[in-house]
N, C-alpha and C. Protein backbone atom coordinates (compact mmCIF):
# COMPACT_ATOMS: atom_id res chain seq x y z
N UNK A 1 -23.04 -4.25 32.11
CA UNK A 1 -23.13 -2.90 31.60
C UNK A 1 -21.74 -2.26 31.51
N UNK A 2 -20.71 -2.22 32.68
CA UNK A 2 -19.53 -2.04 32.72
C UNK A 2 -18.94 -2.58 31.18
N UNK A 3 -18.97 -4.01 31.08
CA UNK A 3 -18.44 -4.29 29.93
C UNK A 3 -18.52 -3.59 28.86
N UNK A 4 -19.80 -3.35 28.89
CA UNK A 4 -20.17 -2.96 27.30
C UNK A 4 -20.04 -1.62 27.61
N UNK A 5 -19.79 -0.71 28.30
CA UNK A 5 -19.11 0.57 28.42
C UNK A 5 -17.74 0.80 28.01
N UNK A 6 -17.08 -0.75 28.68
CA UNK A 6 -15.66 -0.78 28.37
C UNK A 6 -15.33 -0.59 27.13
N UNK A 7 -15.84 -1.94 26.54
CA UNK A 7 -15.84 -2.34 25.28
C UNK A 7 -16.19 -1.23 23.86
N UNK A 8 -17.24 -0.56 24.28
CA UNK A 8 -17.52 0.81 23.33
C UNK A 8 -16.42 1.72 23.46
N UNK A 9 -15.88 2.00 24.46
CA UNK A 9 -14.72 3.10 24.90
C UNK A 9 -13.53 2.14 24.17
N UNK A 10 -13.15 1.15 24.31
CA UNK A 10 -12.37 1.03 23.27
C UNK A 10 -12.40 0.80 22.17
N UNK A 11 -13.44 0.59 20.81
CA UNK A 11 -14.01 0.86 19.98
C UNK A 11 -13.45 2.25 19.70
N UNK A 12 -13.97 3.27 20.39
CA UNK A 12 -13.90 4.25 20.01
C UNK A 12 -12.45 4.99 19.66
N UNK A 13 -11.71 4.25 21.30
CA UNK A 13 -10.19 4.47 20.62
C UNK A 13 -9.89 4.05 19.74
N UNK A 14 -9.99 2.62 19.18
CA UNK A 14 -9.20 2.13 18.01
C UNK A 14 -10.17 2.97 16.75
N UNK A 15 -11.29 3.52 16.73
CA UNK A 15 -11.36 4.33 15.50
C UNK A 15 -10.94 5.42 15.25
N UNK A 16 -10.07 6.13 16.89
CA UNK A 16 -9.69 7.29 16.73
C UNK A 16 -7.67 7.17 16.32
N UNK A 17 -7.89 6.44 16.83
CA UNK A 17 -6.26 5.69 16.39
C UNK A 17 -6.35 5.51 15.04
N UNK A 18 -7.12 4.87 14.14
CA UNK A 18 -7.56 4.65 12.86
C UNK A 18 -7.25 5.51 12.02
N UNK A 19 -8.45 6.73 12.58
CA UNK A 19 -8.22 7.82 11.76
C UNK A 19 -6.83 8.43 11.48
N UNK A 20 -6.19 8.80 12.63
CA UNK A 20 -4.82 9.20 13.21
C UNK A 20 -3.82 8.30 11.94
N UNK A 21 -3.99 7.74 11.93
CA UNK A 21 -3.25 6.44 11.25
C UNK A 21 -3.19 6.55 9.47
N UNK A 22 -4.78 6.89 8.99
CA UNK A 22 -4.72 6.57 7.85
C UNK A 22 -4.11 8.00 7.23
N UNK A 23 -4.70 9.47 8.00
CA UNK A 23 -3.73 10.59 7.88
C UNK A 23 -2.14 10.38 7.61
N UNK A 24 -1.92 9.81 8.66
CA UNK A 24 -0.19 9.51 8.79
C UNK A 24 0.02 8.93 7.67
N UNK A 25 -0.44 7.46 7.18
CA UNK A 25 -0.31 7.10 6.24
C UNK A 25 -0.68 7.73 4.81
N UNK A 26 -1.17 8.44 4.77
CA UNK A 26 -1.37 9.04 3.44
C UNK A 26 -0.22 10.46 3.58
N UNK A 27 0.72 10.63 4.31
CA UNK A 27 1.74 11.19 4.74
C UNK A 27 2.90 10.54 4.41
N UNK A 28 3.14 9.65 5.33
CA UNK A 28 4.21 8.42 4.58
C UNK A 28 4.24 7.64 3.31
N UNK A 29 3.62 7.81 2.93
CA UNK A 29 3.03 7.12 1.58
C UNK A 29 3.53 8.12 0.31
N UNK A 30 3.11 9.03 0.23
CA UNK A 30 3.33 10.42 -0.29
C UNK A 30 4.95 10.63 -0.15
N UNK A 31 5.41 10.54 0.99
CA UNK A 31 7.31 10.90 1.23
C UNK A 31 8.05 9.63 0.30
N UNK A 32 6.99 8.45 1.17
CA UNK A 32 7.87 7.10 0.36
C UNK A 32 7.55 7.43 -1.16
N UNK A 33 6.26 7.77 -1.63
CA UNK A 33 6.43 7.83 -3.19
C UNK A 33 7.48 8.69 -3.91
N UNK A 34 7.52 10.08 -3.33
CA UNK A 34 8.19 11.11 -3.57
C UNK A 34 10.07 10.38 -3.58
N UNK A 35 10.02 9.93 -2.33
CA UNK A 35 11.85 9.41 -2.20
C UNK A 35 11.87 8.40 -3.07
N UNK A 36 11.07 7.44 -3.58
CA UNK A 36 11.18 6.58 -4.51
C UNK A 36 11.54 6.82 -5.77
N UNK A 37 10.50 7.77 -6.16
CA UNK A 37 10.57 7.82 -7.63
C UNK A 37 11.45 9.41 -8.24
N UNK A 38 11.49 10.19 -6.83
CA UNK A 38 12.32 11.11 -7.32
C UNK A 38 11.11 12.59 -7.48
N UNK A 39 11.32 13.45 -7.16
CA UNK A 39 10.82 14.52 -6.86
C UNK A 39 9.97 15.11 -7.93
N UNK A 40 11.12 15.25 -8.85
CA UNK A 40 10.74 15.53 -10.54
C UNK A 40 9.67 14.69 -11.19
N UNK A 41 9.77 13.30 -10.57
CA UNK A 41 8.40 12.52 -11.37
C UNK A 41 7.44 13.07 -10.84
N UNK A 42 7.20 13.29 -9.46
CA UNK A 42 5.73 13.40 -8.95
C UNK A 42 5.43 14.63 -9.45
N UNK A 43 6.52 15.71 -9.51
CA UNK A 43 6.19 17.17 -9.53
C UNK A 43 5.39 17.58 -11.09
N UNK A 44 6.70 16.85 -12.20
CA UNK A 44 6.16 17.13 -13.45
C UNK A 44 5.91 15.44 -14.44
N UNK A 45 4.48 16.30 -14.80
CA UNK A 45 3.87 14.87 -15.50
C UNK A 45 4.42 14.52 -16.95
N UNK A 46 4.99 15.45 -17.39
CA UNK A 46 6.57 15.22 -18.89
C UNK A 46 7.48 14.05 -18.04
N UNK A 47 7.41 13.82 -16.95
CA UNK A 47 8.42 13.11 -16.66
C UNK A 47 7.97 11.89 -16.18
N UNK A 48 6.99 11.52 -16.87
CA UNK A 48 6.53 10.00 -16.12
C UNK A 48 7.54 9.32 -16.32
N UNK A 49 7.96 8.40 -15.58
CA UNK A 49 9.19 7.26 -15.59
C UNK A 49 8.73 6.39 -16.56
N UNK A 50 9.26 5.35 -17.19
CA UNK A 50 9.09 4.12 -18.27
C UNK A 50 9.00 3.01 -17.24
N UNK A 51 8.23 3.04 -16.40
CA UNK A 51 8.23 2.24 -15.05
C UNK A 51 6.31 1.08 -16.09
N UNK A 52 6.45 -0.03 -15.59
CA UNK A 52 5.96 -1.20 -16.31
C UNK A 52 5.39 -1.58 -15.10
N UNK A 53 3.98 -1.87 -15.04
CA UNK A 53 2.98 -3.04 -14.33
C UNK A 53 3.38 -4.30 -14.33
N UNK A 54 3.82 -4.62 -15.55
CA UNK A 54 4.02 -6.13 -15.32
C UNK A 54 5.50 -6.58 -14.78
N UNK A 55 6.46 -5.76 -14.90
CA UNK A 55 7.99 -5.73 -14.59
C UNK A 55 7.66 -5.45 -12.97
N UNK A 56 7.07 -4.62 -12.91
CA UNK A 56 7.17 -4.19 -11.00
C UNK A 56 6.45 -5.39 -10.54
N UNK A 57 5.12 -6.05 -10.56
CA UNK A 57 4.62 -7.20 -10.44
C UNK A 57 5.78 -8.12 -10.69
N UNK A 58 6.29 -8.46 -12.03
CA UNK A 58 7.22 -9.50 -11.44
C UNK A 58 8.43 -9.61 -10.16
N UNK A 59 8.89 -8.40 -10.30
CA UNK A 59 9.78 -8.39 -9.33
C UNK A 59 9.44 -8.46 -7.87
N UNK A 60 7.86 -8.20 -7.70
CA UNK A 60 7.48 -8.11 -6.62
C UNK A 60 7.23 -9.54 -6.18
N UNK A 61 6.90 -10.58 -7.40
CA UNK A 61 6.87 -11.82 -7.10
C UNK A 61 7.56 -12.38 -6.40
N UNK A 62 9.12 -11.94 -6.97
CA UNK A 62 10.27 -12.97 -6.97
C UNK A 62 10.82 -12.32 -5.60
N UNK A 63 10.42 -11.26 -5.39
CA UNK A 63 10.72 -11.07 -3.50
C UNK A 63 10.48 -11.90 -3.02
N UNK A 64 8.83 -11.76 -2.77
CA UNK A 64 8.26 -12.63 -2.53
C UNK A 64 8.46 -14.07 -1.89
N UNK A 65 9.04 -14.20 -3.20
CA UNK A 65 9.30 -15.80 -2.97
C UNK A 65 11.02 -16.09 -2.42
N UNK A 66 11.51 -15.01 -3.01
CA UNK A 66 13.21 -15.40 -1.93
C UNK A 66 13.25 -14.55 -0.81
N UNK A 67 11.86 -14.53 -0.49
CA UNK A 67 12.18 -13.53 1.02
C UNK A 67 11.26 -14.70 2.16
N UNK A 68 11.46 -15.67 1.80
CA UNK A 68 10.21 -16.47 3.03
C UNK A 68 9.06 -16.63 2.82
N UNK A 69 8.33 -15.69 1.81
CA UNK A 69 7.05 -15.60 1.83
C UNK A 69 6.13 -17.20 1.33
N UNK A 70 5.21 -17.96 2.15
CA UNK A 70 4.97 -19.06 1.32
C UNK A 70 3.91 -19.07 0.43
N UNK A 71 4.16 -19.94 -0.78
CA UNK A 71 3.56 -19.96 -1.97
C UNK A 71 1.49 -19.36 -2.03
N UNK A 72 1.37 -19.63 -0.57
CA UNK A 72 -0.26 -19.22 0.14
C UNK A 72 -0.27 -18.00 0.24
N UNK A 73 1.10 -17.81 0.73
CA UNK A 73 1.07 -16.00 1.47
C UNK A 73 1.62 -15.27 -0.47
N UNK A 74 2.53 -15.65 -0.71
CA UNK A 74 2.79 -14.84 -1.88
C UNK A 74 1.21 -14.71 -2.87
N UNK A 75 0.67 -15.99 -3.00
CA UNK A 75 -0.81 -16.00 -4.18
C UNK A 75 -1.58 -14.84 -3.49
N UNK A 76 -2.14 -15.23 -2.29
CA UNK A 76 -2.90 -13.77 -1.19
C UNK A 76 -2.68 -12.82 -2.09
N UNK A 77 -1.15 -12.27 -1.37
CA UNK A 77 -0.72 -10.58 -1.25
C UNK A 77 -0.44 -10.58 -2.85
N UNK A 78 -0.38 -10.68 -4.04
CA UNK A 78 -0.49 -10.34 -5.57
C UNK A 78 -2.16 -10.50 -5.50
N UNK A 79 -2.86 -11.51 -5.45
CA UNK A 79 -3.90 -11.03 -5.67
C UNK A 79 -4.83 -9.99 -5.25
N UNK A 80 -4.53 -10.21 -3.81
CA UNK A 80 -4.83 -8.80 -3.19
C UNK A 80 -4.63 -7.01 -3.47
N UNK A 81 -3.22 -7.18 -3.92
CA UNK A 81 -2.58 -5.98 -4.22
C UNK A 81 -3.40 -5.84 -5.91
N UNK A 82 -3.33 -6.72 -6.36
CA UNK A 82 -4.08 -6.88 -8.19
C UNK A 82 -5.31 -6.45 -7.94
N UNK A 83 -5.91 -6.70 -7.15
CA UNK A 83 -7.52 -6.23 -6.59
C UNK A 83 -7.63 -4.66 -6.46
N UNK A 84 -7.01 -4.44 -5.41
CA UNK A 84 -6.46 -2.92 -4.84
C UNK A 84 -6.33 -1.54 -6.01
N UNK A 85 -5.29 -2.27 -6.79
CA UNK A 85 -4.43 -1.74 -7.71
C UNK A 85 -5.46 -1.06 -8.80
N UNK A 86 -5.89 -2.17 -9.13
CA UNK A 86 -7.22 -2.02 -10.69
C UNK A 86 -8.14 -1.13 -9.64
N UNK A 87 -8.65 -1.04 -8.29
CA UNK A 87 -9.34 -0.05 -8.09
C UNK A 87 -9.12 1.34 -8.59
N UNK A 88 -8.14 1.54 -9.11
CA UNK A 88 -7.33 3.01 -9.13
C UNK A 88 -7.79 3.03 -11.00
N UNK A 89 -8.88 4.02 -10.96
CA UNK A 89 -9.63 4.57 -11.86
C UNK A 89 -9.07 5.65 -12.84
N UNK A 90 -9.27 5.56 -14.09
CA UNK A 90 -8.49 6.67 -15.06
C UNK A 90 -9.70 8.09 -14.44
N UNK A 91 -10.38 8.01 -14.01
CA UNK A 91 -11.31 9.44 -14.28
C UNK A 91 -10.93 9.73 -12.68
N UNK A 92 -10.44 9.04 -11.54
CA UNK A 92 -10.21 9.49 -10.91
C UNK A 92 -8.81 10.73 -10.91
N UNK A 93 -8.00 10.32 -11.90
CA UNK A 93 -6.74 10.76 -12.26
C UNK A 93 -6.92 12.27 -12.46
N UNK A 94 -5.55 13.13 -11.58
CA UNK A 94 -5.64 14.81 -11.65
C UNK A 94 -5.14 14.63 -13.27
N UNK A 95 -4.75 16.06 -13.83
CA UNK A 95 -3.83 15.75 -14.92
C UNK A 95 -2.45 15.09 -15.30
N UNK A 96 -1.70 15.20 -13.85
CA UNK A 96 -0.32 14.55 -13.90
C UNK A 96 -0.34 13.16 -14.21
N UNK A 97 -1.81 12.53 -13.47
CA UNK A 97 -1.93 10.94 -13.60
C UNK A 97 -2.60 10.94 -14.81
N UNK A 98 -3.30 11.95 -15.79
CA UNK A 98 -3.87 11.35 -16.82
C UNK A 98 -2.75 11.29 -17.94
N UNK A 99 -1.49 12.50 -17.64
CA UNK A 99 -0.63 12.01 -18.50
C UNK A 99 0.16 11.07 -18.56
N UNK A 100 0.10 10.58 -17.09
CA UNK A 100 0.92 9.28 -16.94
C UNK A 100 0.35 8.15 -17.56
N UNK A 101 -1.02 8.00 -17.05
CA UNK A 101 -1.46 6.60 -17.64
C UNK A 101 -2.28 5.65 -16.45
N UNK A 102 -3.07 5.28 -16.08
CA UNK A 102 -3.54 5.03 -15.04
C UNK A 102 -2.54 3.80 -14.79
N UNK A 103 -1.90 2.92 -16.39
CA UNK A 103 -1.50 2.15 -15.83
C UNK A 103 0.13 2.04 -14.96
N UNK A 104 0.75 3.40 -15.40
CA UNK A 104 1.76 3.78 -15.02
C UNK A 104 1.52 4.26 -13.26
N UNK A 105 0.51 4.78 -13.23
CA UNK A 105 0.04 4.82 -11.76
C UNK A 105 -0.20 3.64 -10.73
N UNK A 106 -0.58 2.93 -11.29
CA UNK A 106 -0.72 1.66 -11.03
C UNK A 106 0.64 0.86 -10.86
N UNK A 107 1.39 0.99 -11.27
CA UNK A 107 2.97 0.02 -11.75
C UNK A 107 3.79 1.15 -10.42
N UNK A 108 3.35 2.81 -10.47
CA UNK A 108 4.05 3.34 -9.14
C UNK A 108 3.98 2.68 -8.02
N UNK A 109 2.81 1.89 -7.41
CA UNK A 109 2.43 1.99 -6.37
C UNK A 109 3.16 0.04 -6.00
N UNK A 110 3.12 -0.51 -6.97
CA UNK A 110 4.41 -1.62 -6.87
C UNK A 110 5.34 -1.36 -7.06
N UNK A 111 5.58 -0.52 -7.78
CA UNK A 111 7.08 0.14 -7.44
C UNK A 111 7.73 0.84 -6.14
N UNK A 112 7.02 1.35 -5.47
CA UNK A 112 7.23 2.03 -4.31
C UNK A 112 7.38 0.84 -3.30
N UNK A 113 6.68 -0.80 -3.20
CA UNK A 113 6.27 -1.44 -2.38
C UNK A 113 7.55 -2.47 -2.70
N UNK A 114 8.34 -2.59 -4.35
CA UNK A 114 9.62 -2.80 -4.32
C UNK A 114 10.53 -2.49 -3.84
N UNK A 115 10.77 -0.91 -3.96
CA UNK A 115 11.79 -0.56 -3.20
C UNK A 115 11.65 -0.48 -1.56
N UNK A 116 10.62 -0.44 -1.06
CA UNK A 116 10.88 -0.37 0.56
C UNK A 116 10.13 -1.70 1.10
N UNK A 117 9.71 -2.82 0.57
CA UNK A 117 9.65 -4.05 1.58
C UNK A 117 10.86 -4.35 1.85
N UNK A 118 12.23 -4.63 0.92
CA UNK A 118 13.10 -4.93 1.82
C UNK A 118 13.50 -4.44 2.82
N UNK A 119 13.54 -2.98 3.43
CA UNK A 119 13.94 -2.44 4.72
C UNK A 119 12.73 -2.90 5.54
N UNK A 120 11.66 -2.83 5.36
CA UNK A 120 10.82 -3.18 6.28
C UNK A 120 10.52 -4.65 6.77
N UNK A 121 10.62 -5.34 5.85
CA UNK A 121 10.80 -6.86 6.29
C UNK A 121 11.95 -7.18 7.54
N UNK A 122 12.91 -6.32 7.63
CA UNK A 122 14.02 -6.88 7.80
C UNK A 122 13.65 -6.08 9.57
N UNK A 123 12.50 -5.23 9.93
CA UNK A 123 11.58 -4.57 11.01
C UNK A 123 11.01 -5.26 11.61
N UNK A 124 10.61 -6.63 10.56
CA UNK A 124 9.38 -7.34 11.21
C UNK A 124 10.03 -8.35 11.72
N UNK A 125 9.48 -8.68 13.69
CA UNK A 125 9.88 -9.71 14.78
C UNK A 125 8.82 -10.99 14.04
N UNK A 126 9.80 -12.31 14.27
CA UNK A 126 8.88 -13.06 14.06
C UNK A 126 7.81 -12.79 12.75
N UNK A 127 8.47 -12.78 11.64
CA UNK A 127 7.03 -12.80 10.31
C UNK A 127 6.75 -13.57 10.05
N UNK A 128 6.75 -15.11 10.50
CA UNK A 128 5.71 -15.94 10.14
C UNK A 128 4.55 -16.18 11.25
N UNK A 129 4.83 -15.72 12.15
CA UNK A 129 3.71 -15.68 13.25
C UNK A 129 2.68 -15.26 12.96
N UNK A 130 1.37 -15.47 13.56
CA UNK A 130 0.15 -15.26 12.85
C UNK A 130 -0.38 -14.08 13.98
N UNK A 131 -1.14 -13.43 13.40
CA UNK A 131 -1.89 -12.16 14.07
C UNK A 131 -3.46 -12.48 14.52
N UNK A 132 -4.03 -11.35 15.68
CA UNK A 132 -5.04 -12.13 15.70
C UNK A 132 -5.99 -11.11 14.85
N UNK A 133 -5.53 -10.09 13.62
CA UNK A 133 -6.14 -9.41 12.77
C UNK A 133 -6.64 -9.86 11.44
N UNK A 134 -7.85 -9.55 10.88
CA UNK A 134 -8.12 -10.02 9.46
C UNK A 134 -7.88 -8.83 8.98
N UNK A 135 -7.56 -9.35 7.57
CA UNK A 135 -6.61 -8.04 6.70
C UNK A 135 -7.21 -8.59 5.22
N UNK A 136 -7.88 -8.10 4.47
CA UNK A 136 -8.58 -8.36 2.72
C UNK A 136 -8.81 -9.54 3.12
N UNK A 137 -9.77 -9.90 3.57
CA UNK A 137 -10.66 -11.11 4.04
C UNK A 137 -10.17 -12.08 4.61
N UNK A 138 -8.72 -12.03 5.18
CA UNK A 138 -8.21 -13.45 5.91
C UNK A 138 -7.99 -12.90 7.71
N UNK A 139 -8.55 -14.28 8.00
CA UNK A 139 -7.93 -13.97 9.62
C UNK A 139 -7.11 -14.48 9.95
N UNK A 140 -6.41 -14.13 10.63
CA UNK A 140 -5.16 -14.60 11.59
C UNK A 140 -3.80 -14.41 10.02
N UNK A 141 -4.02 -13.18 9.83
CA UNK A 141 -2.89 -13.07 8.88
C UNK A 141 -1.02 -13.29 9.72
N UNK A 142 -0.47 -13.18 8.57
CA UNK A 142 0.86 -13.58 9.47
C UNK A 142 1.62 -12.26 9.47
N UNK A 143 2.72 -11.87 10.15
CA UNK A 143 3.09 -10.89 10.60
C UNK A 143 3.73 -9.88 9.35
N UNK A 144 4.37 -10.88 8.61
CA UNK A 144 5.27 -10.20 7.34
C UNK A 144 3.78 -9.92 6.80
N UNK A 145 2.49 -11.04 5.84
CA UNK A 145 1.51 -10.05 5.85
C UNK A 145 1.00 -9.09 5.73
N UNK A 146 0.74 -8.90 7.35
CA UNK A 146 0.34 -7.34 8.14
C UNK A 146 1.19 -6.44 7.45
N UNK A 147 2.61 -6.62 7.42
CA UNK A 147 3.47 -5.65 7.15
C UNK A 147 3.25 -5.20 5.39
N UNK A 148 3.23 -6.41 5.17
CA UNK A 148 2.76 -6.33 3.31
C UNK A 148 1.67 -5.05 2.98
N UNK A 149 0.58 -5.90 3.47
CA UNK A 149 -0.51 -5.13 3.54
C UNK A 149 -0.56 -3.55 3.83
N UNK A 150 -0.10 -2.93 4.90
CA UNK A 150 0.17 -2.13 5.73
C UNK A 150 0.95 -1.12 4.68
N UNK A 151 2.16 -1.85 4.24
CA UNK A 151 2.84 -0.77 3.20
C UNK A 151 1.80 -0.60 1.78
N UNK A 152 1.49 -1.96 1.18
CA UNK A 152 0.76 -1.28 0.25
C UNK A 152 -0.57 -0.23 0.51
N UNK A 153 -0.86 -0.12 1.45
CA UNK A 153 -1.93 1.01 1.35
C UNK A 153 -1.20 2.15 2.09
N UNK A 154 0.38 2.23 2.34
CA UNK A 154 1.07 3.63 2.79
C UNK A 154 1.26 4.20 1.05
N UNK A 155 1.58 2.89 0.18
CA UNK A 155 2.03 3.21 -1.08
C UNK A 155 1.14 4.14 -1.91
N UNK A 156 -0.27 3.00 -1.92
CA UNK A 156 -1.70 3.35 -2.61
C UNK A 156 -1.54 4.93 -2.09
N UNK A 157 -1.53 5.04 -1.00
CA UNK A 157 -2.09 6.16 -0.23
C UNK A 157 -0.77 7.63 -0.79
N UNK A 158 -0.04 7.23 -0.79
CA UNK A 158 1.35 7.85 -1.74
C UNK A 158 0.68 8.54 -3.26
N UNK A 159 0.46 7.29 -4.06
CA UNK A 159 0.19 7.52 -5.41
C UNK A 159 -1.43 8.69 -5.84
N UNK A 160 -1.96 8.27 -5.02
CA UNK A 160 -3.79 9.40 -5.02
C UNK A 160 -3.03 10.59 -4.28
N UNK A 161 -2.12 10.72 -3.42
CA UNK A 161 -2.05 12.35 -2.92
C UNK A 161 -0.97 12.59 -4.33
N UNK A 162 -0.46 11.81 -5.43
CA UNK A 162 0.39 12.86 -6.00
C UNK A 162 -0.47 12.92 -7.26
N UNK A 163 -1.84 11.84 -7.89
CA UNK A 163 -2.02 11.27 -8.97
C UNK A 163 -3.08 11.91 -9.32
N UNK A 164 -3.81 11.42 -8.11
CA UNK A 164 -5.66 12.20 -8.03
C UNK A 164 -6.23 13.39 -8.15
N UNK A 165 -7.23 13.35 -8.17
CA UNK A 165 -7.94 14.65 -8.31
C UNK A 165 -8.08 14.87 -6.97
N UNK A 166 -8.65 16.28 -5.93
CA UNK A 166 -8.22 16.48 -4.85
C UNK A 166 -10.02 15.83 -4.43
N UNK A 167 -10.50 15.83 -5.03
CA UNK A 167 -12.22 15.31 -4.83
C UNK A 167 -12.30 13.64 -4.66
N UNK A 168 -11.10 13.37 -4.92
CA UNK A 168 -11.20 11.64 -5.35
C UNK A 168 -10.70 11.21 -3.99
N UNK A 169 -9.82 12.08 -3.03
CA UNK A 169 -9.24 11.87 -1.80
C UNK A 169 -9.82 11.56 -0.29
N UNK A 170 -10.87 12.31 -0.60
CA UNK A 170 -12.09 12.16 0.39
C UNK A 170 -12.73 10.75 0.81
């Protein structure tokens, strides 16, 4: 009985940590989008950048691949992020994102995950070590990974507080 007292009580922390977390992150996400792309993009939608889905995807590849990542872990995290990404709906879009383009919204949020994996990689102890967390259906992801993962939904979480409608946030 103890156990399973234990065990619920920490449950409960890690969902309260959770919550705590995805706030923060939709905080950091939002600053990183904002310092990324520049104040003026997020603010005014005349100023969408000429920023490309398939250019930010490539470049995100070729990290990827001259940063350690192996050919298993790079296929994962693009498909994963390609999964993610296409979730992000034109009718969800406020007006700033409908003048952008859903797909320009979409190309932000690899763009944002271009410019700051390299500082953050360079954070992560040991990134090929494996975790004992599942992360978009894999277990025992590896540490760089976690970190992958982790930023793209600070990013995602960036692009809906500047893109979305305030109903779509919930």
């Amino acid at each position: 009985m103890a156990q399973q007292f234990d065990r619920d009580l920490h449950l409960q922390q890690a969902e309260f940590q959770m919550e705590y977390y995805q706030s923060a992150g939709r905080i950091w996400g939002l600053a990183i989008l904002l310092l990324t792309f520049g104040v003026s993009t997020a603010s005014a939608a005349t100023n969408c950048s000429p920023i490309s889905y398939g250019a930010e995807r490539s470049k995100l590849r070729v990290f990827l691949a001259s940063n350690g990542y192996a050919q298993s872990e790079q296929t994962f995290l693009l498909r994963g992020s390609d999964r993610r990404v296409r979730e992000i709906r034109s009718g969800q879009l406020n007006d700033r994102g409908v003048e952008c383009g859903v797909k320009k919204v979409r190309a932000y949020v690899l763009g944002c995950m271009n410019n700051s994996l390299p500082w953050l990689l360079r954070s992560v102890a040991s990134p090929a070590e494996r975790t004992t967390v599942k992360l978009w259906g894999k277990a025992r992801v590896s540490r760089r990974e976690a970190a992958f993962i982790g930023k793209f939904h600070l990013c995602r979480a960036g692009a809906m507080e500047v893109f979305f409608k305030p109903e779509e946030l919930d």
